[in-house]
Protein backbone atom coordinates (compact mmCIF):
# COMPACT_ATOMS: atom_id res chain seq x y z
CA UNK A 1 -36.22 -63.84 37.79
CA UNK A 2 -36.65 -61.73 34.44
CA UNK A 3 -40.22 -62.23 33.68
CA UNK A 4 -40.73 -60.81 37.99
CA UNK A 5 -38.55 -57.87 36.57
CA UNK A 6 -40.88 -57.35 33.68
CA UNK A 7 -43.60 -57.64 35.45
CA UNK A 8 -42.77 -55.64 38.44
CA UNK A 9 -43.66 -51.96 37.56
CA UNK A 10 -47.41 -53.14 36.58
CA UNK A 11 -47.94 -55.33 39.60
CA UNK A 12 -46.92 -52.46 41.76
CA UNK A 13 -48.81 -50.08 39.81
CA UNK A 14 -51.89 -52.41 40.47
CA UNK A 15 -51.27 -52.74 44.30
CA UNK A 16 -50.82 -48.57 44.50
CA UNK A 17 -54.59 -48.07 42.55
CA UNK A 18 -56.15 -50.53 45.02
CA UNK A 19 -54.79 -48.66 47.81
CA UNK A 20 -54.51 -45.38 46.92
CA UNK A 21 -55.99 -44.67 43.51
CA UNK A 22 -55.01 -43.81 40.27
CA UNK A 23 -52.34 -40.98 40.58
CA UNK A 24 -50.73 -42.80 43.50
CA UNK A 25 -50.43 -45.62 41.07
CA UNK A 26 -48.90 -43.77 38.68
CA UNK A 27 -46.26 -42.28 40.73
CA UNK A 28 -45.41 -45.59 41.85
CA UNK A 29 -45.24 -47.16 38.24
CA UNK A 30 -43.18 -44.25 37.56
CA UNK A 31 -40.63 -45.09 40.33
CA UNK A 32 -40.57 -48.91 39.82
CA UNK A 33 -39.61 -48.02 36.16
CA UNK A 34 -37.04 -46.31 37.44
CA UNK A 35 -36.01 -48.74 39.63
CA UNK A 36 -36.27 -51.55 37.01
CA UNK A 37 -33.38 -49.60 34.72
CA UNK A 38 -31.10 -48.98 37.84
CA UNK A 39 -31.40 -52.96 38.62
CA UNK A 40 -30.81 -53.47 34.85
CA UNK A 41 -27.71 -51.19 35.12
CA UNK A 42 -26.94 -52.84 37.89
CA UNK A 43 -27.26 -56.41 37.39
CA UNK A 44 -25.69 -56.62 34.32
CA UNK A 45 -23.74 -53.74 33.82
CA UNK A 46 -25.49 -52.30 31.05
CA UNK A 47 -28.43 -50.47 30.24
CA UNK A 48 -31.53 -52.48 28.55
CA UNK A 49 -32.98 -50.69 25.87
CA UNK A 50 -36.26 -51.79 26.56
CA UNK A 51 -36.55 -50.64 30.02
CA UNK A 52 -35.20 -47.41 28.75
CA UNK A 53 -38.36 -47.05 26.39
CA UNK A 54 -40.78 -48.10 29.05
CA UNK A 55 -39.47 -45.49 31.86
CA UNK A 56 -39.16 -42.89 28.83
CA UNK A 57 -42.62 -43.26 27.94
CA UNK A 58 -44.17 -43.72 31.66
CA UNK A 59 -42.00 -40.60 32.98
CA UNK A 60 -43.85 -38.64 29.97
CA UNK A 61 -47.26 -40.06 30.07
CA UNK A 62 -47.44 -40.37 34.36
CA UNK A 63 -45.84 -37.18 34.17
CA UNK A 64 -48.40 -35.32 32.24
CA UNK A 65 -50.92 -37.14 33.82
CA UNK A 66 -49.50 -35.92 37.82
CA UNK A 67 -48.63 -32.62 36.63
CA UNK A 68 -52.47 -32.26 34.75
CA UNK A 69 -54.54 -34.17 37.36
CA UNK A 70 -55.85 -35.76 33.93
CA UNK A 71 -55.70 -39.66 33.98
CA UNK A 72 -56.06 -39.85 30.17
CA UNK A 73 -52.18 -39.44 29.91
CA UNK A 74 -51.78 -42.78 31.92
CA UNK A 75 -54.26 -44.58 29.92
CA UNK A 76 -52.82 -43.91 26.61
CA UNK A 77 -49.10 -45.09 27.72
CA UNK A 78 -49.42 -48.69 27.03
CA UNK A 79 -50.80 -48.50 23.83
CA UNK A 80 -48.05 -45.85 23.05
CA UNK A 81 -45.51 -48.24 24.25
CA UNK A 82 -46.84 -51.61 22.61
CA UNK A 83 -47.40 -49.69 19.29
CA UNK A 84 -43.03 -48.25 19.93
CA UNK A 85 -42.19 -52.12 20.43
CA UNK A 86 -44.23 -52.80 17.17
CA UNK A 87 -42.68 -50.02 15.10
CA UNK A 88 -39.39 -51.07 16.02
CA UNK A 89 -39.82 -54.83 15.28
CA UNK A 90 -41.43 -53.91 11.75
CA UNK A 91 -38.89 -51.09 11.21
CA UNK A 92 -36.24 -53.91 11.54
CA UNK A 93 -37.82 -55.94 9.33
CA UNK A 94 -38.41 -53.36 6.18
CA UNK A 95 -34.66 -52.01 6.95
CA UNK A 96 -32.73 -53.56 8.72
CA UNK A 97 -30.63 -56.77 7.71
CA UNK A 98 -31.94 -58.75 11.05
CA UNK A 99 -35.06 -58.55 12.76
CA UNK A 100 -35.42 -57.26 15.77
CA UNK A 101 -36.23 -60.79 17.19
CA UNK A 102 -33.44 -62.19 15.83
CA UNK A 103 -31.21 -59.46 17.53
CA UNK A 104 -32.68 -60.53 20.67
CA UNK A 105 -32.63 -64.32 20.17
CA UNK A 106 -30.44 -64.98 17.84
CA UNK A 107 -27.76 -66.47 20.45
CA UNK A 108 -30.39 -68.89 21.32
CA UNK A 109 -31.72 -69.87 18.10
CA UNK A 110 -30.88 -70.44 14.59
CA UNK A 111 -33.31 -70.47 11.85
CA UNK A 112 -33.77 -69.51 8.10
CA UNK A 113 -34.16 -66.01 7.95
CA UNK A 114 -37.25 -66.24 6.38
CA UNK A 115 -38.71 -67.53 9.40
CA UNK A 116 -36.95 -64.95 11.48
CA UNK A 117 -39.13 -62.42 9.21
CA UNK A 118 -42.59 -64.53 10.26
CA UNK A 119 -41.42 -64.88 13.95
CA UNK A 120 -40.85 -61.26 14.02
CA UNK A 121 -44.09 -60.17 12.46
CA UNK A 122 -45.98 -62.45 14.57
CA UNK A 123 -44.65 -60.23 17.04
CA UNK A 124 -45.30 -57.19 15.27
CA UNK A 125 -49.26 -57.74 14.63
CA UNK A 126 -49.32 -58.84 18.58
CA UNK A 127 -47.73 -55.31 19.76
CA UNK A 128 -50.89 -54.10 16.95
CA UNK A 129 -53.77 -55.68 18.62
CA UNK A 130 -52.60 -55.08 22.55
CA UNK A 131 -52.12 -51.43 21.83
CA UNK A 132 -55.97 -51.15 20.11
CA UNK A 133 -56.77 -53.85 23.01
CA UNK A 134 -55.53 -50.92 25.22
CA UNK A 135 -57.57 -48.03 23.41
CA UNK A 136 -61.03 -50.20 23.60
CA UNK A 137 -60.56 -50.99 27.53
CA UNK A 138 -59.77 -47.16 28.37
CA UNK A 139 -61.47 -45.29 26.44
CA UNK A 140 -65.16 -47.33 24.86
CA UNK A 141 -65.42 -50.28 27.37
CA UNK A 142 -68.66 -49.95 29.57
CA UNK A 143 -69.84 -46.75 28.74
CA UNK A 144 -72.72 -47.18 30.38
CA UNK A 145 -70.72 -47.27 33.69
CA UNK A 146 -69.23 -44.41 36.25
CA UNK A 147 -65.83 -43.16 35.70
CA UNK A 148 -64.74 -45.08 38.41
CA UNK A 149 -65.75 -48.79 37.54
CA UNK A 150 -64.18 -47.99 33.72
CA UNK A 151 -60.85 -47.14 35.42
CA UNK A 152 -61.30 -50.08 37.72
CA UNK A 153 -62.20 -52.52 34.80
CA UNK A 154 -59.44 -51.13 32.75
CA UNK A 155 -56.46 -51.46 35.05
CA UNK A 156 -57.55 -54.88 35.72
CA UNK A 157 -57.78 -55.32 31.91
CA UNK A 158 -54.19 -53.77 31.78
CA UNK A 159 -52.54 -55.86 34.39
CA UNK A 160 -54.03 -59.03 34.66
CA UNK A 161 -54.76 -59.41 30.84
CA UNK A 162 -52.44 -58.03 29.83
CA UNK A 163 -50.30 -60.47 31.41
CA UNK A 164 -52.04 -62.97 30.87
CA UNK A 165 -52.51 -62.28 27.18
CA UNK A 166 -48.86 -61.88 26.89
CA UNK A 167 -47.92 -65.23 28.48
CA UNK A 168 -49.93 -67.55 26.29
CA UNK A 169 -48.64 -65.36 23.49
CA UNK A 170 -45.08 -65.63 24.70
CA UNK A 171 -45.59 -69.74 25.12
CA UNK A 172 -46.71 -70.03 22.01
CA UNK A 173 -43.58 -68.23 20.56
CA UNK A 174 -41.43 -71.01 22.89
CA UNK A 175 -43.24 -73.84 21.08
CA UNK A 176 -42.68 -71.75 17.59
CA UNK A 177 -38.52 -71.66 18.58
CA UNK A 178 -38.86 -74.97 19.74
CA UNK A 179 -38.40 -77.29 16.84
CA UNK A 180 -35.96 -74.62 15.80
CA UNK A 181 -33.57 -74.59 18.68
CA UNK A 182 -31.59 -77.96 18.08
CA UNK A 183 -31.17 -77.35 14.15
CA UNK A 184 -27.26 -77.21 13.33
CA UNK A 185 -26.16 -74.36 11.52
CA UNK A 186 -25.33 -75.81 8.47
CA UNK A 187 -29.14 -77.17 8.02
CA UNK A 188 -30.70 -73.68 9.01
CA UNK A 189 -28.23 -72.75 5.78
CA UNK A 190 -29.94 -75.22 3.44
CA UNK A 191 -33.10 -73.87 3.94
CA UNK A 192 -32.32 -70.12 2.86
């Protein structure tokens, strides 16, 4: 049920170009943003922090780009928002006692904080490379091409590979945690 939360704002965003273009779109990924904190809220009685930072950064970036008429605005967002998730994760790694990952996880898994530190950079340098991922399918892919098939190729770049990049990166992760999962405490210990 959480990853069709996740995922919900984009998918609708893709259904609203296809009908009705790019500004539609955005409105749309706007309110499903919205949406997606309210069901957070919701659902589990709290807000999740980052749902916040995704409707924070969409309401600015859609905004500007509604209120302009300029779709630049929308294309920059996710790389603005991938390259927020990585400067948290490595600002919780150069100050913070605990990653960021092992905030999240740490319930879940126990391991050496040492590896927490890889785990979370792994992480870090993914956020990296889908936010210049981002930049290259916006703004230098298919130059050769009309305005049109760019933003066509690009929001097909940013939901379907997007997702799909982020699912084999995710699995990979699971089979990372997964020899790490059934260690007992007092082993994860020996190994600081």
């Amino acid at each position: 049920m959480k990853i069709f939360v996740d995922f919900f704002p984009l998918f609708l965003f893709f259904l609203a170009f296809k009908l009705g273009g790019i500004y539609v779109a955005t409105a749309v990924a706007i309110a499903a943003s919205l949406l997606q904190v309210v069901w957070s809220r919701y659902r589990h009685g709290r807000f999740e922090t980052m749902y916040l930072i995704q409707f924070a950064i969409i309401a600015v970036f859609g905004g500007l780009t509604l209120v302009l008429h300029n779709d630049t605005f929308i294309r920059w967002k996710p790389t603005i928002l991938y390259w927020t998730f990585a400067a948290v994760f490595l600002g919780s790694q150069l100050a913070g006692r605990r990653t960021a990952s092992e905030v999240l996880l740490n319930k879940q898994v126990s391991m050496p904080p040492r590896i927490w530190r890889i785990y979370n950079l792994s992480w870090v340098l993914f956020f990296l490379l889908m936010g210049v991922l981002n930049l290259y399918f916006a703004f230098y892919y298919g130059l050769h091409e009309s305005k049109a098939a760019r933003l066509e190729t690009w929001v097909n770049m940013k939901v379907w590979g997007s997702a799909v990049l982020s699912l084999v990166f995710g699995a990979g992760q699971v089979l990372f945690l997964a020899k790490h999962m059934d260690q007992p405490a007092a082993q994860v210990q020996k190994e600081d």
